[in-house]
N, C-alpha and C. Protein backbone atom coordinates (compact mmCIF):
# COMPACT_ATOMS: atom_id res chain seq x y z
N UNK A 1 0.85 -1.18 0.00
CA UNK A 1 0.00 0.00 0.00
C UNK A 1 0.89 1.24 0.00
N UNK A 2 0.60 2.12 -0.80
CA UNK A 2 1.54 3.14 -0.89
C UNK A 2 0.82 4.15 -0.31
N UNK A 3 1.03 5.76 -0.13
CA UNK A 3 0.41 6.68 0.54
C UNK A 3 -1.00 6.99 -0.06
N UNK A 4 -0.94 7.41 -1.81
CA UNK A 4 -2.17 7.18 -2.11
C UNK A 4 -3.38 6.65 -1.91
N UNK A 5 -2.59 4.99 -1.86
CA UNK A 5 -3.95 3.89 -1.53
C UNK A 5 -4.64 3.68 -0.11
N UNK A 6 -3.45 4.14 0.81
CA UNK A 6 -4.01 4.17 2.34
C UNK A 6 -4.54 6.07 2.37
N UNK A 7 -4.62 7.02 2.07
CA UNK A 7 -5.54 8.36 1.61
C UNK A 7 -6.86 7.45 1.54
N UNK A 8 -6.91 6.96 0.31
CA UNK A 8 -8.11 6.39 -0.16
C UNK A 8 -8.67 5.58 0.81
N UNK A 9 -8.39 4.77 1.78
CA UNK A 9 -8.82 3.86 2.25
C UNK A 9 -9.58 4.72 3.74
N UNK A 10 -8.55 5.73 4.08
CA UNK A 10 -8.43 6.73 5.31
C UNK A 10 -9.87 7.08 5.02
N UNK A 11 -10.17 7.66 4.15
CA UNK A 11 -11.35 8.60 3.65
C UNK A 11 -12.39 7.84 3.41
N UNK A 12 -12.01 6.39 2.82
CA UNK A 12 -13.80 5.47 2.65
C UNK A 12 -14.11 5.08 4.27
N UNK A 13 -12.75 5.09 4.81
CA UNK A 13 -13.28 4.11 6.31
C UNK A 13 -14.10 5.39 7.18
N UNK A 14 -13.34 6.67 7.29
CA UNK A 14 -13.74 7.52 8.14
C UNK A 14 -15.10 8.49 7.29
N UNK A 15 -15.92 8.09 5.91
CA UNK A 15 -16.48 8.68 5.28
C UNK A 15 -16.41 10.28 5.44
N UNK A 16 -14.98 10.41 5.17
CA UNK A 16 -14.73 11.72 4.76
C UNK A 16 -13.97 12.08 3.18
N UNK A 17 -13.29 13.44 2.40
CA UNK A 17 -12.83 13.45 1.62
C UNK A 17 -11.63 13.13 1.63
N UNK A 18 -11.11 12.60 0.22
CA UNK A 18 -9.91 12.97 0.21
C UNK A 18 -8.34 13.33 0.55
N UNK A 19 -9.26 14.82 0.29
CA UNK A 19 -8.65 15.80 0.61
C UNK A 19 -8.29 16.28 1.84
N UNK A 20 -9.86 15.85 3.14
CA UNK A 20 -9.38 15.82 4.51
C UNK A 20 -8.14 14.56 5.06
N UNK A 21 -8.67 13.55 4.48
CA UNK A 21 -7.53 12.25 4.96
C UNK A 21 -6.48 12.72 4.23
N UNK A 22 -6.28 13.30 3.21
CA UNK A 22 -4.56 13.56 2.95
C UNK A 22 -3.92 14.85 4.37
N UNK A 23 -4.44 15.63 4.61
CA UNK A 23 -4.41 16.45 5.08
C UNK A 23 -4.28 16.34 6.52
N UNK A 24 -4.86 15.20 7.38
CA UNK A 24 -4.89 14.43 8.63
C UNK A 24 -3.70 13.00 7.97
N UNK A 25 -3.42 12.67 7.32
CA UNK A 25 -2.15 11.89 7.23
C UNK A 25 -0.96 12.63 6.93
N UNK A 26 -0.94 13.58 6.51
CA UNK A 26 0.26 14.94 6.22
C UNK A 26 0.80 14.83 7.79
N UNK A 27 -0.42 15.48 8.48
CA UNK A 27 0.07 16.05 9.83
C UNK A 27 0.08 14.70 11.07
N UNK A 28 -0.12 13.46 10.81
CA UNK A 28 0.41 12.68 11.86
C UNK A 28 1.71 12.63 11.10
N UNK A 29 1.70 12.60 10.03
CA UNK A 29 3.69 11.98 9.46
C UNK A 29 4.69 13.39 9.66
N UNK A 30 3.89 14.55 9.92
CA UNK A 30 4.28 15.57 10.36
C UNK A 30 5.21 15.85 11.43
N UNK A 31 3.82 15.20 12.57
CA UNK A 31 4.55 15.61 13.81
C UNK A 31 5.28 13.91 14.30
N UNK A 32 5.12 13.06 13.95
CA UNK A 32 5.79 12.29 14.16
C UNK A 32 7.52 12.28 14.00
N UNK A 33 7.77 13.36 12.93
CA UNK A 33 9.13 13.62 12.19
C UNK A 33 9.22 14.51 13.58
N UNK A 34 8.85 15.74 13.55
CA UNK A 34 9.38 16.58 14.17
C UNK A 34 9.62 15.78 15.75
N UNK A 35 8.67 14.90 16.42
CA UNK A 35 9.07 14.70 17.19
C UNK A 35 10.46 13.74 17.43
N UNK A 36 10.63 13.06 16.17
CA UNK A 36 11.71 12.17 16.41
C UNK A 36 12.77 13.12 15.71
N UNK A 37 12.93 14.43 15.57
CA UNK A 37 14.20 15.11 15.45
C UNK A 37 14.45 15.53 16.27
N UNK A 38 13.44 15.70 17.09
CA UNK A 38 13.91 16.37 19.13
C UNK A 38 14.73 15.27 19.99
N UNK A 39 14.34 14.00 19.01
CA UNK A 39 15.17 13.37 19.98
C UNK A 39 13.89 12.47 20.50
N UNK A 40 12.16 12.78 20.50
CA UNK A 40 11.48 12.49 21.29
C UNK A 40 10.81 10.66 21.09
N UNK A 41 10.06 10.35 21.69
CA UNK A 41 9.64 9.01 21.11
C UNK A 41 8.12 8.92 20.85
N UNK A 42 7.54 8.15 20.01
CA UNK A 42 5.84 8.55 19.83
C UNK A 42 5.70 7.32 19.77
N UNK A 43 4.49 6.90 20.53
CA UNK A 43 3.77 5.85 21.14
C UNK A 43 2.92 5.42 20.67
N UNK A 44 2.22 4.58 19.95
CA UNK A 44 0.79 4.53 19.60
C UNK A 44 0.64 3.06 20.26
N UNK A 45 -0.34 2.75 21.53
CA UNK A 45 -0.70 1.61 21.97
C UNK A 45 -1.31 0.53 21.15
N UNK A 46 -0.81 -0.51 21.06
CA UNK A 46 -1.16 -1.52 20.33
C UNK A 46 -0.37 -1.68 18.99
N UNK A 47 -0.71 -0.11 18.32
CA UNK A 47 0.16 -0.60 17.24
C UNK A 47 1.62 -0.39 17.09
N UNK A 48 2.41 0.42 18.21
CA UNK A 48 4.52 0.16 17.66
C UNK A 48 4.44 1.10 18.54
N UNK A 49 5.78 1.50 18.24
CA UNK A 49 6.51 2.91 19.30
C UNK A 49 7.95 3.32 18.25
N UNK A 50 8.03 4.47 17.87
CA UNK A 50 8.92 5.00 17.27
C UNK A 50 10.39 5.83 17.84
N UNK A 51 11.38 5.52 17.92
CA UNK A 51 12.40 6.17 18.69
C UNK A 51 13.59 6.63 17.86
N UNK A 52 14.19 7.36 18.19
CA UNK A 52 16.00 7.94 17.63
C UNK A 52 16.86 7.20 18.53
N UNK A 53 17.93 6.61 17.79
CA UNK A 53 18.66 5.67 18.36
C UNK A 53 19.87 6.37 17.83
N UNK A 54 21.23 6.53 18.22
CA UNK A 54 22.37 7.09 17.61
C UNK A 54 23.43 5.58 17.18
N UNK A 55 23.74 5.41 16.23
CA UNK A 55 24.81 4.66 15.43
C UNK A 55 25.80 5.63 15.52
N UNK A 56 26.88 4.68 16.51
CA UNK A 56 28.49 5.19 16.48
C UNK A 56 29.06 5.26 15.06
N UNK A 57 30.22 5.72 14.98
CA UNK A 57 31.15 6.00 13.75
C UNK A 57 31.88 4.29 13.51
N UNK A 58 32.29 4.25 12.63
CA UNK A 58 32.69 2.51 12.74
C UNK A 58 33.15 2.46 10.95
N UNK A 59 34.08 1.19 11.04
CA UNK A 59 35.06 1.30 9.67
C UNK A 59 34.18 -0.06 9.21
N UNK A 60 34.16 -0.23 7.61
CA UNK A 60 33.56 -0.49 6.94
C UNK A 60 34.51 -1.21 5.64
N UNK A 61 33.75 -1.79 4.97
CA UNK A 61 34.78 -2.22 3.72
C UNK A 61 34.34 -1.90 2.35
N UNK A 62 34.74 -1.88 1.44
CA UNK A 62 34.26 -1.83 0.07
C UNK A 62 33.86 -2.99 -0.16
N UNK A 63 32.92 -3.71 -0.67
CA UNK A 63 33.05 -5.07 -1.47
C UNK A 63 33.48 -5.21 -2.46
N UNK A 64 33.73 -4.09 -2.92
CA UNK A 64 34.61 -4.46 -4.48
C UNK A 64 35.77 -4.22 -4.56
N UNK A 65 36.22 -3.82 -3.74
CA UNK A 65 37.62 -3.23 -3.85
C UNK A 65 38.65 -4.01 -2.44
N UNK A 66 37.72 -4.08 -1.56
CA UNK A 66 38.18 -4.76 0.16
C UNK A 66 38.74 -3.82 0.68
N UNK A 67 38.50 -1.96 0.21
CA UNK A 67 39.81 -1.12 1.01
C UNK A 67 38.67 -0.66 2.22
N UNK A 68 39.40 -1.13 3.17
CA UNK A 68 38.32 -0.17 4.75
C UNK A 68 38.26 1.07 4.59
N UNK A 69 36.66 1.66 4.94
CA UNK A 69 36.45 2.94 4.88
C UNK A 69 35.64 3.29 6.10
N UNK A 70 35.99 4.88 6.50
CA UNK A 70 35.26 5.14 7.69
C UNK A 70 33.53 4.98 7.15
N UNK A 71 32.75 5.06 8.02
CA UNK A 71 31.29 5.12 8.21
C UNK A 71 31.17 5.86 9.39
N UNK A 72 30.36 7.66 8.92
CA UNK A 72 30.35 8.20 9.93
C UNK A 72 29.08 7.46 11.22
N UNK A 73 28.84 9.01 11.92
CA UNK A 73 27.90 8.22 13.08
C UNK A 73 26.42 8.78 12.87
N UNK A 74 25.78 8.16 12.95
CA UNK A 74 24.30 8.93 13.13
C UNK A 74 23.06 8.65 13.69
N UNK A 75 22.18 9.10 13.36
CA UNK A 75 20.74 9.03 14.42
C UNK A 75 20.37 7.81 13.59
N UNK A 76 19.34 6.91 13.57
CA UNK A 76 18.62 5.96 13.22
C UNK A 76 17.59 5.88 13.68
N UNK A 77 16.07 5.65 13.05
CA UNK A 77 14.85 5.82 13.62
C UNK A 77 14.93 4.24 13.53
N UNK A 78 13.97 3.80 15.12
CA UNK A 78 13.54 2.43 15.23
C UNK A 78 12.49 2.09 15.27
N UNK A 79 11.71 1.46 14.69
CA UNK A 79 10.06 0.68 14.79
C UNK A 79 9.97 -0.46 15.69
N UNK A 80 9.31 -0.12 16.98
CA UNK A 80 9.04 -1.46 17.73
C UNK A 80 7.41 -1.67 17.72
N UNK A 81 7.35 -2.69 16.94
CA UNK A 81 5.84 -3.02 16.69
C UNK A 81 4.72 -3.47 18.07
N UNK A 82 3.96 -2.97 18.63
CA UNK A 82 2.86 -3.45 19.55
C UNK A 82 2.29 -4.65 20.00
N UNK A 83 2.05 -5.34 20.81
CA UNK A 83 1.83 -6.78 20.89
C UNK A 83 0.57 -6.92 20.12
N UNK A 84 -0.48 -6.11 19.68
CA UNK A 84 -1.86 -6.24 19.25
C UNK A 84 -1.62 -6.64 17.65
N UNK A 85 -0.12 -5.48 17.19
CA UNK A 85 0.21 -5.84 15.98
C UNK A 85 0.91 -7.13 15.60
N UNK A 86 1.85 -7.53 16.06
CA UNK A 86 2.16 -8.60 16.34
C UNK A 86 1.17 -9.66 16.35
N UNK A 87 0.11 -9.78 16.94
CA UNK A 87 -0.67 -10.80 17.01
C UNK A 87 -1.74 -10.98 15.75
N UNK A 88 -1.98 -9.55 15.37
CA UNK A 88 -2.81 -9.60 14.74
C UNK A 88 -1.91 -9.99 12.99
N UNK A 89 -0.98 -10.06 12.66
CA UNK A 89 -0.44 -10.45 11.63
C UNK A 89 0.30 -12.12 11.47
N UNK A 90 0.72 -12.30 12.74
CA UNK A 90 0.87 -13.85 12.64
C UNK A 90 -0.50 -14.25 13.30
């Protein structure tokens, strides 16, 4: 399902437009960003929990070549899925 098809789906389930479900999916993917650039974590019960995790700096290899190269360090967002989700897919 790509963003389009879940819009579409947003709007038949909640019998609204469109245009409102693009507009209410804009702003949860909104503030979800902003909160995980603060550093913060967002929760949704049942279905996951989203966090910033930092990846150290660490040396690396080419595969084509085998010469080690640095790999800087950085933030990494993590998805921990909900036990409801979990259950409900297996």
């Amino acid at each position: 399902m790509n963003k389009s098809e879940l819009v579409e789906s947003m709007a038949a389930d909640a019998g609204i437009s469109k245009a409102a479900a693009k507009k209410a999916l804009d702003s949860v993917m909104g503030n979800v960003e902003q909160t995980l650039k603060k550093g913060g974590r967002v929760s949704l019960v049942g279905f996951g929990s989203w966090s910033v995790s930092k990846r150290a700096a660490r040396d690396g290899r080419n595969p084509q070549t085998g010469k080690t190269i640095k790999i800087a360090a950085k933030n990494v967002v993590k998805f921990k899925p909900g036990a409801e989700l979990k259950s409900s897919v297996n």
